[in-house]
N, C-alpha and C. Protein backbone atom coordinates (compact mmCIF):
# COMPACT_ATOMS: atom_id res chain seq x y z
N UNK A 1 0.85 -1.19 0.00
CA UNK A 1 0.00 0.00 0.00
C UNK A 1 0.89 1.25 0.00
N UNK A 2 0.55 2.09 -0.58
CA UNK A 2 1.12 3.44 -1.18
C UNK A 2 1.52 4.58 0.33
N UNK A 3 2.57 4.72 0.64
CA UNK A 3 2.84 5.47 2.25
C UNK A 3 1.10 6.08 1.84
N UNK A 4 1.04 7.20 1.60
CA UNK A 4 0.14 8.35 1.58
C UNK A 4 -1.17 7.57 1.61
N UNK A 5 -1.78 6.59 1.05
CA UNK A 5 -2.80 5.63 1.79
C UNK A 5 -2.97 5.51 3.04
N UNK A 6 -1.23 4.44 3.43
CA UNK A 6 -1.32 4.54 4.74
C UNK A 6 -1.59 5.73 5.31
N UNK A 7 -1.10 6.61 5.37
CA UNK A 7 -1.22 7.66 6.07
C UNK A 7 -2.63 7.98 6.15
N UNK A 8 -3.74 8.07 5.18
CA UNK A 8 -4.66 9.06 5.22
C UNK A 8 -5.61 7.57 5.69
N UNK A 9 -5.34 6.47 5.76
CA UNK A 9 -6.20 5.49 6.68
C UNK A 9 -5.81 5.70 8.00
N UNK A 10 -4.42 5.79 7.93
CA UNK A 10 -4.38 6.41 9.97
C UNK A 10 -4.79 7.38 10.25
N UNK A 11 -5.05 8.99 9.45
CA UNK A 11 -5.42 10.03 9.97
C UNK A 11 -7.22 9.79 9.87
N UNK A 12 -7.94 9.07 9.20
CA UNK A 12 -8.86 8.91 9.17
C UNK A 12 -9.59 7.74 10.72
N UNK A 13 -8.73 7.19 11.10
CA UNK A 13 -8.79 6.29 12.35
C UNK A 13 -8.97 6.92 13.28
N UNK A 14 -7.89 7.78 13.21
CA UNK A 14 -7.87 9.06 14.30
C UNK A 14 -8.60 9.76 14.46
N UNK A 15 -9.07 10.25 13.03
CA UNK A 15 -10.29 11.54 12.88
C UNK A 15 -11.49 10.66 13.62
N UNK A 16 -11.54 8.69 13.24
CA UNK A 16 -13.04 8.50 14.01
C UNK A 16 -12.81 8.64 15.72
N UNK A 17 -11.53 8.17 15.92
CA UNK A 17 -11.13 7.75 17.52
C UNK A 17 -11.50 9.43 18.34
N UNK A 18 -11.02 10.23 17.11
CA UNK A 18 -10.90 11.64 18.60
C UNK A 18 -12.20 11.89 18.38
N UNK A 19 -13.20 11.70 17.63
CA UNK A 19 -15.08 11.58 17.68
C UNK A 19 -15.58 11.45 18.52
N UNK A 20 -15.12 9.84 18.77
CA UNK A 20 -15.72 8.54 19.75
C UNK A 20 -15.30 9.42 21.06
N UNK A 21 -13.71 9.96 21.25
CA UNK A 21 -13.61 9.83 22.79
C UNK A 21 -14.44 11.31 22.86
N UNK A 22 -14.86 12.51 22.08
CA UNK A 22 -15.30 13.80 22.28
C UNK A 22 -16.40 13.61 22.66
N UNK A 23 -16.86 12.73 21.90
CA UNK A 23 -18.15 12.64 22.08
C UNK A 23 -18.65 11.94 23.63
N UNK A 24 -18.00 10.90 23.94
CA UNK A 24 -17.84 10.16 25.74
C UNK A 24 -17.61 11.57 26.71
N UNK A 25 -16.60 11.91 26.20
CA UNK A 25 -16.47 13.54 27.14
C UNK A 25 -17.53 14.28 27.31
N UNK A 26 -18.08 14.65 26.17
CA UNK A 26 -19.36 15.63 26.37
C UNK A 26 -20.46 14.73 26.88
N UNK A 27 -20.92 13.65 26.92
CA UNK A 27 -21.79 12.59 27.56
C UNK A 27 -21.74 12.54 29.14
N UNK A 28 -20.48 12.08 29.23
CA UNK A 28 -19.86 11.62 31.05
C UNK A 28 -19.55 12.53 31.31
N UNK A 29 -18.81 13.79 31.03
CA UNK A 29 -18.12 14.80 31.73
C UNK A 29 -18.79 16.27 31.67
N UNK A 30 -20.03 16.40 31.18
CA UNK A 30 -20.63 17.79 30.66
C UNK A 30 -20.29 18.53 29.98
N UNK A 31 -18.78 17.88 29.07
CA UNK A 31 -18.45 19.38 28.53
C UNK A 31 -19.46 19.89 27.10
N UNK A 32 -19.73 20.81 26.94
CA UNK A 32 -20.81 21.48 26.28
C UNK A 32 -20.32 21.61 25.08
N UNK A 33 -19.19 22.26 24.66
CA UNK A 33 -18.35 23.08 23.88
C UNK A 33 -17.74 21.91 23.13
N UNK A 34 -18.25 22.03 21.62
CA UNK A 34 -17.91 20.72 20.57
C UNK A 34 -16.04 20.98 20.63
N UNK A 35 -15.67 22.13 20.51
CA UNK A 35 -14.41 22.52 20.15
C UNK A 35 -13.40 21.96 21.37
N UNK A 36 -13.98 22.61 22.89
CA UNK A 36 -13.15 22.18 23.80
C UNK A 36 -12.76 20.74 23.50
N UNK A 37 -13.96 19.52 23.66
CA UNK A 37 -14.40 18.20 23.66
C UNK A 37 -13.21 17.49 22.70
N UNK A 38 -13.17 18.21 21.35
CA UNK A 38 -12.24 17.38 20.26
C UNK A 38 -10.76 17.91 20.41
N UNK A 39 -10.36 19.00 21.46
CA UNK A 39 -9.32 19.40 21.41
C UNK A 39 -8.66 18.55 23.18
N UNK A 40 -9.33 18.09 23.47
CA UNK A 40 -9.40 17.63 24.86
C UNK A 40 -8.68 15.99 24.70
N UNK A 41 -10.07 15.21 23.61
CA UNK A 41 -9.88 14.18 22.96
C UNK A 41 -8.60 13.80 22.19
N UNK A 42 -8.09 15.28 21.60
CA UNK A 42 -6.74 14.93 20.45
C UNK A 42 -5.39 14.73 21.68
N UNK A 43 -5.56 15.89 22.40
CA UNK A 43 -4.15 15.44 23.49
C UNK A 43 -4.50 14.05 24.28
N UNK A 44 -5.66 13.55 24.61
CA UNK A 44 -5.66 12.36 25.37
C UNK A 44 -5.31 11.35 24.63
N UNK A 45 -5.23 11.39 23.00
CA UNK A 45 -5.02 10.30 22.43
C UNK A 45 -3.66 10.36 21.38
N UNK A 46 -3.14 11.69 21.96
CA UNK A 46 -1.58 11.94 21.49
C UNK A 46 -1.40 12.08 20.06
N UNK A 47 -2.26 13.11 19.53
CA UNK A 47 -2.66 12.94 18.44
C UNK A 47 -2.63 14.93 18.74
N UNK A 48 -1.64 16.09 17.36
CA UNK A 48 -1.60 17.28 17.46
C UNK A 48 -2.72 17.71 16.99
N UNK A 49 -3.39 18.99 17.83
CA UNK A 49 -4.31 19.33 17.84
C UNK A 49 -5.21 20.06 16.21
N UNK A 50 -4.15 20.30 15.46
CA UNK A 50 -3.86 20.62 13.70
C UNK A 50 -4.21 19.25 12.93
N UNK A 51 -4.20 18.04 13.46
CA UNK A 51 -3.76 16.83 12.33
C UNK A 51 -5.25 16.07 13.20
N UNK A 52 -6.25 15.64 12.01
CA UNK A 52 -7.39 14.55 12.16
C UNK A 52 -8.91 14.78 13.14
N UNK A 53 -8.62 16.11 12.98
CA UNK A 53 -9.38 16.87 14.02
C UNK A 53 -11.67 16.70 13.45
N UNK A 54 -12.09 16.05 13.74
CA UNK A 54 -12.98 16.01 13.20
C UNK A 54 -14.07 17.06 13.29
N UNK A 55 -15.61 17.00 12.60
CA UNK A 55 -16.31 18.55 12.43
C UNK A 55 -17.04 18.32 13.31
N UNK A 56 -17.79 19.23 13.47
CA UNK A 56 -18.82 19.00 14.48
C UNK A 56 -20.20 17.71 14.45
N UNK A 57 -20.51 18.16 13.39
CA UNK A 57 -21.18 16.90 12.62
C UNK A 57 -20.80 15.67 13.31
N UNK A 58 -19.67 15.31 13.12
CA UNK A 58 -18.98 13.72 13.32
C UNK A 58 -19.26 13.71 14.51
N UNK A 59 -18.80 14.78 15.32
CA UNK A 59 -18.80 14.23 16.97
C UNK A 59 -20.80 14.21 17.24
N UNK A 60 -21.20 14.96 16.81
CA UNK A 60 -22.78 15.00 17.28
C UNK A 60 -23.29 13.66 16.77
N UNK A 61 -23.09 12.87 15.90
CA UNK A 61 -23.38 11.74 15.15
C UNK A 61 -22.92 10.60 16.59
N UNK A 62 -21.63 10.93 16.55
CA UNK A 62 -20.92 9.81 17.79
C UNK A 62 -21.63 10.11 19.08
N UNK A 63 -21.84 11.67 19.45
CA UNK A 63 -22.32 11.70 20.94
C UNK A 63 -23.87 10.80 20.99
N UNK A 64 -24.55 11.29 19.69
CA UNK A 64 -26.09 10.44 19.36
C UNK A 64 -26.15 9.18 19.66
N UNK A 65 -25.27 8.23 19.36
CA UNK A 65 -24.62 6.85 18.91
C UNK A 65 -24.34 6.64 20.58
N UNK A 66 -23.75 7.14 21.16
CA UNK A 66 -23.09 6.92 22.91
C UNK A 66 -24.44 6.99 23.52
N UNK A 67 -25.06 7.81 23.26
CA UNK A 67 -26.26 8.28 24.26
C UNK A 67 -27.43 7.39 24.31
N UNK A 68 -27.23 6.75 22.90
CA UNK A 68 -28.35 5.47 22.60
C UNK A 68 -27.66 4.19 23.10
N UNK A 69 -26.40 3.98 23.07
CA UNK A 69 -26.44 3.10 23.82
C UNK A 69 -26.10 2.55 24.69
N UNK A 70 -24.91 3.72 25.55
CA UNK A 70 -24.67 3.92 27.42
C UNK A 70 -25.81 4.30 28.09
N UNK A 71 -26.50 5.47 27.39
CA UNK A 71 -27.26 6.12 28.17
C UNK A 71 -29.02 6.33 27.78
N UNK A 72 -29.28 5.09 26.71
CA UNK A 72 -30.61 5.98 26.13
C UNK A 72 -31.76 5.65 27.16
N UNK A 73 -31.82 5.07 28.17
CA UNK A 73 -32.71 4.95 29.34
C UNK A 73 -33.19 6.44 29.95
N UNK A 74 -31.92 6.67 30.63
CA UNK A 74 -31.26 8.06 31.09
C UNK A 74 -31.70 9.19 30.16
N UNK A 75 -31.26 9.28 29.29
CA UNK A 75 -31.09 9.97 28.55
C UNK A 75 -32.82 11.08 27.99
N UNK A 76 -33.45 9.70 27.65
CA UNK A 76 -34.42 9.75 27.19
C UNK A 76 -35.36 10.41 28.09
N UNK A 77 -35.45 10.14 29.86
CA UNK A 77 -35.96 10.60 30.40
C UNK A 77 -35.72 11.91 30.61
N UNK A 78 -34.25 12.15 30.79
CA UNK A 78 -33.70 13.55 31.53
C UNK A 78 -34.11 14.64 30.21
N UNK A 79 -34.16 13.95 29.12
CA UNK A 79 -34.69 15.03 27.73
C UNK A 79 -36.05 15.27 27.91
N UNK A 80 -36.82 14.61 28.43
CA UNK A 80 -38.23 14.91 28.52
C UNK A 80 -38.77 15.95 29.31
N UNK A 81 -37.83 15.57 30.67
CA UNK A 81 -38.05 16.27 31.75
C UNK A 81 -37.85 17.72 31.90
N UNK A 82 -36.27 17.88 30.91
CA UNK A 82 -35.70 18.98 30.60
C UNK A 82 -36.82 19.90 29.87
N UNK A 83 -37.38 19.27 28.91
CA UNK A 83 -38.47 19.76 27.64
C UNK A 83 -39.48 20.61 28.73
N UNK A 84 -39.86 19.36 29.22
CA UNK A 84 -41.31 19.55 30.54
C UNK A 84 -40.71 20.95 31.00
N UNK A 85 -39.88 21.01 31.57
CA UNK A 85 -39.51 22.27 32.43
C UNK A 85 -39.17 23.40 31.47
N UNK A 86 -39.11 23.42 30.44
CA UNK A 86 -38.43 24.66 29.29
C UNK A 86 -39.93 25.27 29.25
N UNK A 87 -40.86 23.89 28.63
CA UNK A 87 -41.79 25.17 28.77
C UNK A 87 -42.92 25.40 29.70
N UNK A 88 -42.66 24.91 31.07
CA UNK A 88 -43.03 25.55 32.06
C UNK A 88 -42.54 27.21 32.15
N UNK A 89 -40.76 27.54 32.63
CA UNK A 89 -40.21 28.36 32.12
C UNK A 89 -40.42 29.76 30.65
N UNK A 90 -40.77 29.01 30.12
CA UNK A 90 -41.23 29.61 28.79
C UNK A 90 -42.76 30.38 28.77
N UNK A 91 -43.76 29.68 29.61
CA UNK A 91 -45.07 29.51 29.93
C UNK A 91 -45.05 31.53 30.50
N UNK A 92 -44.19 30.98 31.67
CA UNK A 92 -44.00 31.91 32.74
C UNK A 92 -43.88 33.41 31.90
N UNK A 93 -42.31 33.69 31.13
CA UNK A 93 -41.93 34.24 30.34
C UNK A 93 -42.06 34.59 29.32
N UNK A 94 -43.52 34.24 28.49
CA UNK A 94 -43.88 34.85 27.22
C UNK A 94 -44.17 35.88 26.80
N UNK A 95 -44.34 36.97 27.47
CA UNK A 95 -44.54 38.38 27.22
C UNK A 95 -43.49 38.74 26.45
N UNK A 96 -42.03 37.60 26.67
CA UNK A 96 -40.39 38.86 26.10
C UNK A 96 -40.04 37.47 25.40
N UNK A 97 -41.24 36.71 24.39
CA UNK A 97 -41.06 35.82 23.33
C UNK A 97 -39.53 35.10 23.50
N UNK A 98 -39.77 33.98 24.20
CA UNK A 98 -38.36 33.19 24.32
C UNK A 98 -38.67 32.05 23.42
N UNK A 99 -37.17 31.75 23.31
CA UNK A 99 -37.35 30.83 22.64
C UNK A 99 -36.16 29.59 23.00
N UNK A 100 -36.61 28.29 22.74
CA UNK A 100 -35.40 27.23 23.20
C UNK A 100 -34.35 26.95 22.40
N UNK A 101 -33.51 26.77 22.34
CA UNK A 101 -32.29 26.46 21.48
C UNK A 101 -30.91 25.45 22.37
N UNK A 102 -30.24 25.07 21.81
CA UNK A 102 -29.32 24.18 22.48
C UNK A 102 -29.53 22.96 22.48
N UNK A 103 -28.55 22.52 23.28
CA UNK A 103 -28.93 20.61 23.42
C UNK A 103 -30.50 20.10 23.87
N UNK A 104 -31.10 20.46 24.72
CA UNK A 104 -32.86 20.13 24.66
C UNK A 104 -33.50 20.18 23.78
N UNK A 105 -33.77 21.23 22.96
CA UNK A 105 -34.07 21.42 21.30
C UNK A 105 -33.46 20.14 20.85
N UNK A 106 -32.30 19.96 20.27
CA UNK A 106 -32.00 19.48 19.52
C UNK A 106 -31.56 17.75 19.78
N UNK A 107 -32.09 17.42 20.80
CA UNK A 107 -32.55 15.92 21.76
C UNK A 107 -30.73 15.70 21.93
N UNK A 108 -29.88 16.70 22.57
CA UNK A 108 -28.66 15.47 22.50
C UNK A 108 -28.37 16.02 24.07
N UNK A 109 -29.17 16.72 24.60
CA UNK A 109 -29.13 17.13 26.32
C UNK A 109 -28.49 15.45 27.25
N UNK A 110 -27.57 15.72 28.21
CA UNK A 110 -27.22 14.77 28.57
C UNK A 110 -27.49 14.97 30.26
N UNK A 111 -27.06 14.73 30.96
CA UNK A 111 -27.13 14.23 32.88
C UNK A 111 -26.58 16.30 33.03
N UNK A 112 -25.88 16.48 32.70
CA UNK A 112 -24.91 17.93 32.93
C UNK A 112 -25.76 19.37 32.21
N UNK A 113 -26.65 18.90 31.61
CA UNK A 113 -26.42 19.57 30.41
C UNK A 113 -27.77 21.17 31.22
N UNK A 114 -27.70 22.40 30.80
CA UNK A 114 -28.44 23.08 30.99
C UNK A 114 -30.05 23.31 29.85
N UNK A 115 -31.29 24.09 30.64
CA UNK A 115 -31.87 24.64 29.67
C UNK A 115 -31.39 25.83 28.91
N UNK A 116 -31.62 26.19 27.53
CA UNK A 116 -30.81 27.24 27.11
C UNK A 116 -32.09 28.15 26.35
N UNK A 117 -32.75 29.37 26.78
CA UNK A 117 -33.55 29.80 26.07
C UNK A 117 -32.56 31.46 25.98
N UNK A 118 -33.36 32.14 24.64
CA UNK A 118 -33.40 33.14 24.37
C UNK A 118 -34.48 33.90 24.40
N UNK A 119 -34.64 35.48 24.70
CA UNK A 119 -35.61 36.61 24.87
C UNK A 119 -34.88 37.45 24.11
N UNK A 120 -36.19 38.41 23.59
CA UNK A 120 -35.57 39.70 22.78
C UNK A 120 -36.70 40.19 23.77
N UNK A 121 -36.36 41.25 24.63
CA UNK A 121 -37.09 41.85 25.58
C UNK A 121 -36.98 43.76 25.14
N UNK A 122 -37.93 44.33 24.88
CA UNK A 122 -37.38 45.93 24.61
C UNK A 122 -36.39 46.13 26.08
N UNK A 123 -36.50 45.62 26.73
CA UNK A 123 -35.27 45.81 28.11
C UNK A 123 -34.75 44.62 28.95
N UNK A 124 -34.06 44.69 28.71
CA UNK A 124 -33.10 43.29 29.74
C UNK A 124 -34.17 43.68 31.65
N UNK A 125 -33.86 44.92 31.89
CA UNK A 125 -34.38 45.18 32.92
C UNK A 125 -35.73 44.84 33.60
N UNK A 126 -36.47 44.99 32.57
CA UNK A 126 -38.08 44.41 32.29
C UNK A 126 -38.12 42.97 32.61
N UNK A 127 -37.10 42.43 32.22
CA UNK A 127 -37.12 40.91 32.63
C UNK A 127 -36.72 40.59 33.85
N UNK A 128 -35.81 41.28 34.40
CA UNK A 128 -35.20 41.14 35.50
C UNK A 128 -35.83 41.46 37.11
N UNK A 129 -36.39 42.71 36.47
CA UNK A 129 -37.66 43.19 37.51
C UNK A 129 -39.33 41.75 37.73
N UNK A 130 -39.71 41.19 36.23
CA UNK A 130 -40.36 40.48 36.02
C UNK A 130 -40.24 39.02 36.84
N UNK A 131 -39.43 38.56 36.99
CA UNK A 131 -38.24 37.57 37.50
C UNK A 131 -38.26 37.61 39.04
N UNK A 132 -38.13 38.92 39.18
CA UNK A 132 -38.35 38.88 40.90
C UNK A 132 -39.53 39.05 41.57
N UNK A 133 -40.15 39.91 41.00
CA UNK A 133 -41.69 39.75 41.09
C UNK A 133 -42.68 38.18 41.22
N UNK A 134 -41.49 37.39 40.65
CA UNK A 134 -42.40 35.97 40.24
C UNK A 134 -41.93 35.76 41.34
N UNK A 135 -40.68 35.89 41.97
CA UNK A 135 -40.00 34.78 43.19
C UNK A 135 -38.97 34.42 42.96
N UNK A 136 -38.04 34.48 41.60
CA UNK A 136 -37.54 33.67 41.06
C UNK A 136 -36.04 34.37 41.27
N UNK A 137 -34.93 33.28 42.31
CA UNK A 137 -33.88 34.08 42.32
C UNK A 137 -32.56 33.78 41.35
N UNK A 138 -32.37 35.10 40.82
CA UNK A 138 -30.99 34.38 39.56
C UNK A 138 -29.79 35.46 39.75
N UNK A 139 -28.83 34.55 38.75
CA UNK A 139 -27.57 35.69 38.81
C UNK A 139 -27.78 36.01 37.87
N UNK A 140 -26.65 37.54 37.47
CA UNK A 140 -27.15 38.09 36.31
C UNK A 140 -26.02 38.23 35.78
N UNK A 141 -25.55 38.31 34.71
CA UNK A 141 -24.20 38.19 34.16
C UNK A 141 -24.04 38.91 32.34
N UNK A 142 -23.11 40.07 32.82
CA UNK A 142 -23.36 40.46 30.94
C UNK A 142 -22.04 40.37 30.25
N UNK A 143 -22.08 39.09 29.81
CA UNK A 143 -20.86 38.80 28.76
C UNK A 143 -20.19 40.19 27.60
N UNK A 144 -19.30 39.98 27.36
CA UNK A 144 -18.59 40.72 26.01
C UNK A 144 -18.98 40.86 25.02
N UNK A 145 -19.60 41.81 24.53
CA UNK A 145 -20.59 42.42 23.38
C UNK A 145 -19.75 41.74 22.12
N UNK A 146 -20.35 40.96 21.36
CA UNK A 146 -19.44 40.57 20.18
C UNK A 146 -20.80 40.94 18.99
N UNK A 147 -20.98 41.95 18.72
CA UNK A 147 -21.86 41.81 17.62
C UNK A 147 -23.42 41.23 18.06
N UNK A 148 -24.21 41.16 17.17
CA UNK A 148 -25.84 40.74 17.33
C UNK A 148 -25.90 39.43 17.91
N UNK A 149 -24.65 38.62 17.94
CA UNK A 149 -24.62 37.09 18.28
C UNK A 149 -24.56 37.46 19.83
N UNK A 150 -23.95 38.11 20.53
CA UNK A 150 -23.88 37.84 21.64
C UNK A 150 -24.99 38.76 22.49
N UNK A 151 -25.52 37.95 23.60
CA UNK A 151 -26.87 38.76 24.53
C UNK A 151 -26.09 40.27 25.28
N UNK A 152 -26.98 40.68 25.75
CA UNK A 152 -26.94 41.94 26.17
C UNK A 152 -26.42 41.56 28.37
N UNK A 153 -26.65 40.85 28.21
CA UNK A 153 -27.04 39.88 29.62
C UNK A 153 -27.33 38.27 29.71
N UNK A 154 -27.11 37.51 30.53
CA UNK A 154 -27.61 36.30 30.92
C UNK A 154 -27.91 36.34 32.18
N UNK A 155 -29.21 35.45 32.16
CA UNK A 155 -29.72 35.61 33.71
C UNK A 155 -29.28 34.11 33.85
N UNK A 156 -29.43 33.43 35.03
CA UNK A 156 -28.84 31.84 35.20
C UNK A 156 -29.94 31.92 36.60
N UNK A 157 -30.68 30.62 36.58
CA UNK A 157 -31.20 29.90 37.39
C UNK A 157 -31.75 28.76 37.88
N UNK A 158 -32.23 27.81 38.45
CA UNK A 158 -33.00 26.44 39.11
C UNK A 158 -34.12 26.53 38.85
N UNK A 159 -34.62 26.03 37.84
CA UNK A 159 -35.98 25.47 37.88
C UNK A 159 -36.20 24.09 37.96
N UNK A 160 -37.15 23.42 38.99
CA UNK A 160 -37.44 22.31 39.27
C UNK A 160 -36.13 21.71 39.08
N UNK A 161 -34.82 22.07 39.87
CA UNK A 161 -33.64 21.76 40.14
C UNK A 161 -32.85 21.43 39.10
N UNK A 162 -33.24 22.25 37.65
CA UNK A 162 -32.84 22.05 36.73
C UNK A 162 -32.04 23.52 36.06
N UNK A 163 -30.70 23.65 35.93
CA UNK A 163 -30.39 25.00 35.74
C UNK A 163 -30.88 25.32 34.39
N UNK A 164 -30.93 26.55 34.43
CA UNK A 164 -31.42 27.29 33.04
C UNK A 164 -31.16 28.52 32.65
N UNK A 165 -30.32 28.64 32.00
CA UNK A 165 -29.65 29.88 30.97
C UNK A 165 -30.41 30.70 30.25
N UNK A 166 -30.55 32.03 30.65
CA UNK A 166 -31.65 33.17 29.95
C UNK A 166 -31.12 33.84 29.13
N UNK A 167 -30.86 34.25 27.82
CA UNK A 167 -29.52 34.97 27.53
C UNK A 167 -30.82 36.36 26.74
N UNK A 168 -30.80 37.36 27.00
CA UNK A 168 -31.43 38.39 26.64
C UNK A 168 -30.72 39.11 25.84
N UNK A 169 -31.27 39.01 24.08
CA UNK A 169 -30.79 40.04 23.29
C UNK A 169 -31.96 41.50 23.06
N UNK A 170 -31.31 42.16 22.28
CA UNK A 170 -31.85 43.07 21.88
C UNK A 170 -32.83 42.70 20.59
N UNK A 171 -34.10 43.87 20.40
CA UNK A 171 -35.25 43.17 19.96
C UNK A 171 -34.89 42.88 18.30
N UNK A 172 -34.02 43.83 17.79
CA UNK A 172 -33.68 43.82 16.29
C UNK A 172 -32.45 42.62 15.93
N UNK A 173 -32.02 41.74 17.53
CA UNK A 173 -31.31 40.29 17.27
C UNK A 173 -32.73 39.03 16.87
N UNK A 174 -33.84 39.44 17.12
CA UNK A 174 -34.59 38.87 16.67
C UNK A 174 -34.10 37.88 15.18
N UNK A 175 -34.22 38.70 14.18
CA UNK A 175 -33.70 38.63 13.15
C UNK A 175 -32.95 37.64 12.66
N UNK A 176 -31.69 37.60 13.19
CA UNK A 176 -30.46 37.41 13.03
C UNK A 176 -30.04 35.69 13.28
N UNK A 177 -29.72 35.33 12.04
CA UNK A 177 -29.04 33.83 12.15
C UNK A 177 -28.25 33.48 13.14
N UNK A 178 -27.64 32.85 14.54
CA UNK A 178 -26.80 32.85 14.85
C UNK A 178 -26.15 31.93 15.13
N UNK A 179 -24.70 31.59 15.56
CA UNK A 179 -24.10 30.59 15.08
C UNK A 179 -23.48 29.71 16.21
N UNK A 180 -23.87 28.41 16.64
CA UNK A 180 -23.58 28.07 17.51
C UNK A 180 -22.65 26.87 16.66
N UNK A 181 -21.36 26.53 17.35
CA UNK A 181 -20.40 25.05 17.21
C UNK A 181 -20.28 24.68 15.85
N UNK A 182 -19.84 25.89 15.03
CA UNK A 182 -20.03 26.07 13.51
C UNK A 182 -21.01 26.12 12.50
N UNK A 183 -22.41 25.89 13.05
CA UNK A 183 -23.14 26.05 12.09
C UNK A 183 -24.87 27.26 12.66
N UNK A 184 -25.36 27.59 11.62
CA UNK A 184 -26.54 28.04 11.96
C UNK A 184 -27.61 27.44 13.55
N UNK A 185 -27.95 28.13 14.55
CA UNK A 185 -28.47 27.48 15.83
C UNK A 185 -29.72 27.72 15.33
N UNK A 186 -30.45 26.80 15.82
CA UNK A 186 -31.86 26.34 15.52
C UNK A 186 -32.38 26.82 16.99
N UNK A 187 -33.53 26.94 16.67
CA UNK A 187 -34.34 27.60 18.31
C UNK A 187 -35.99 27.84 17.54
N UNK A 188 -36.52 27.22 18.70
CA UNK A 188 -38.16 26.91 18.73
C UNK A 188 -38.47 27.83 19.89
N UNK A 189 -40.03 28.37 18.96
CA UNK A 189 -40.82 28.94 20.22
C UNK A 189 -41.57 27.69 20.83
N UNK A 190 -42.36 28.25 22.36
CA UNK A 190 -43.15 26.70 23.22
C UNK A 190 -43.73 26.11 22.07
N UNK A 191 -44.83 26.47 21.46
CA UNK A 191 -45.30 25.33 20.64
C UNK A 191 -44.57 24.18 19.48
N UNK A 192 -43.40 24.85 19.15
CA UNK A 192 -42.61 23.95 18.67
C UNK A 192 -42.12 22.38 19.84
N UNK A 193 -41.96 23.12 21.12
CA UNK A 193 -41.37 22.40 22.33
C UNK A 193 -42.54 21.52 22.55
N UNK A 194 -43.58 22.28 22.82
CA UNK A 194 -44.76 21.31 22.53
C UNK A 194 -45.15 20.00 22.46
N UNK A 195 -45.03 20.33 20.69
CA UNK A 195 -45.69 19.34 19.86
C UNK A 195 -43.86 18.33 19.96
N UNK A 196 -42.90 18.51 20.21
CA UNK A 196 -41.85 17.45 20.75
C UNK A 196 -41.85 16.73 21.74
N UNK A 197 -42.55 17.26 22.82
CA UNK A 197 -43.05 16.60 24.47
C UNK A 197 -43.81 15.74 24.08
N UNK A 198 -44.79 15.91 22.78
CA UNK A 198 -46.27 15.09 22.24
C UNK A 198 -45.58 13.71 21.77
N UNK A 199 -44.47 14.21 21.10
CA UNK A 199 -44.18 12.87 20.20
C UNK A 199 -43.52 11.16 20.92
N UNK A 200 -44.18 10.22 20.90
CA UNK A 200 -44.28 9.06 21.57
C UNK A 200 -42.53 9.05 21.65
N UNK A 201 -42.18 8.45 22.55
CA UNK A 201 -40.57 8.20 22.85
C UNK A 201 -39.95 7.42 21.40
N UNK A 202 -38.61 7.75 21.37
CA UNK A 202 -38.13 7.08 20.55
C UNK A 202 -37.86 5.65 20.94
């Protein structure tokens, strides 16, 4: 066999191996962040962080694949439950149109994993005042303005002992595509969440 064969069958081994272990990481260990996960995976398996590095795609395919069959008992429930509580949460909060996005949306939520909604509120403040009024105690936290992608604020709190991430943009981020772990983020209003709670278990 031709070196350069060899070679691109070992970097291709590699590309599945640092998948498999990114994907176990983000499962067992919470990590969230596709990028951390495969850069975590390449030094544990001695493999430079430049050479066989796979896309996001691959690892979400592998984490899918782990979760069905370490964890799809688990799994299956803690996604439901998660759902159940988003749009309780959501229920609460519809005046400043939230919406779900992240691992619950997109069924690959694991044991670690948070709720992740978005609000376009005409005021971060409005929500915050709203929030306490209900009872509801959170921290408040305003990340580094990067453009329309990033919120104005995040609120963070426990619902039904389940944490949940508020991230409040401005109303004209409405709009705006944004980009989570390389590609376009998908995000449902409740009735999308809904009619997913409806659908018989996999």
């Amino acid at each position: 066999m031709p070196h350069h064969d060899r070679n691109s069958l070992r970097l291709n081994a590699m590309r599945r191996n640092i998948a498999a272990l990114a994907a176990r990481l983000m499962a067992e260990d919470g990590i969230a962040d596709y990028g951390l996960a495969k850069r975590k995976a390449a030094r544990q398996l001695g493999a430079p962080e430049t050479e066989a590095l796979p896309n996001n795609a691959e690892i979400e395919a592998e984490l899918r694949a782990y979760q069905a069959i370490y964890q799809e008992e688990e799994q299956r429930e803690r996604l439901r439950e998660m759902r159940r509580t988003a749009i309780e949460v959501m229920r609460l909060i519809d005046p400043f149109r939230p919406y779900l996005t992240g691992p619950v949306l997109d069924g690959t939520a694991g044991r670690y994993a948070e709720i992740e909604l978005e609000a376009f509120p005409d005021s971060g403040k409005e929500v915050e005042i709203f929030l306490l009024n209900q009872g509801v105690r959170f921290e408040q936290n305003e990340p580094r303005r990067n453009g329309p992608e990033s919120p104005e604020c995040v609120l963070t709190f426990d619902w039904n002992e389940i944490p949940v991430r508020l991230s409040l943009f401005e109303p004209d981020a409405e709009r705006a595509q944004k980009r989570r772990n390389g590609r376009v983020s998908e995000r449902a209003r409740r009735s999308t969440v809904e009619a997913l709670l409806a659908l018989p278990a996999a």
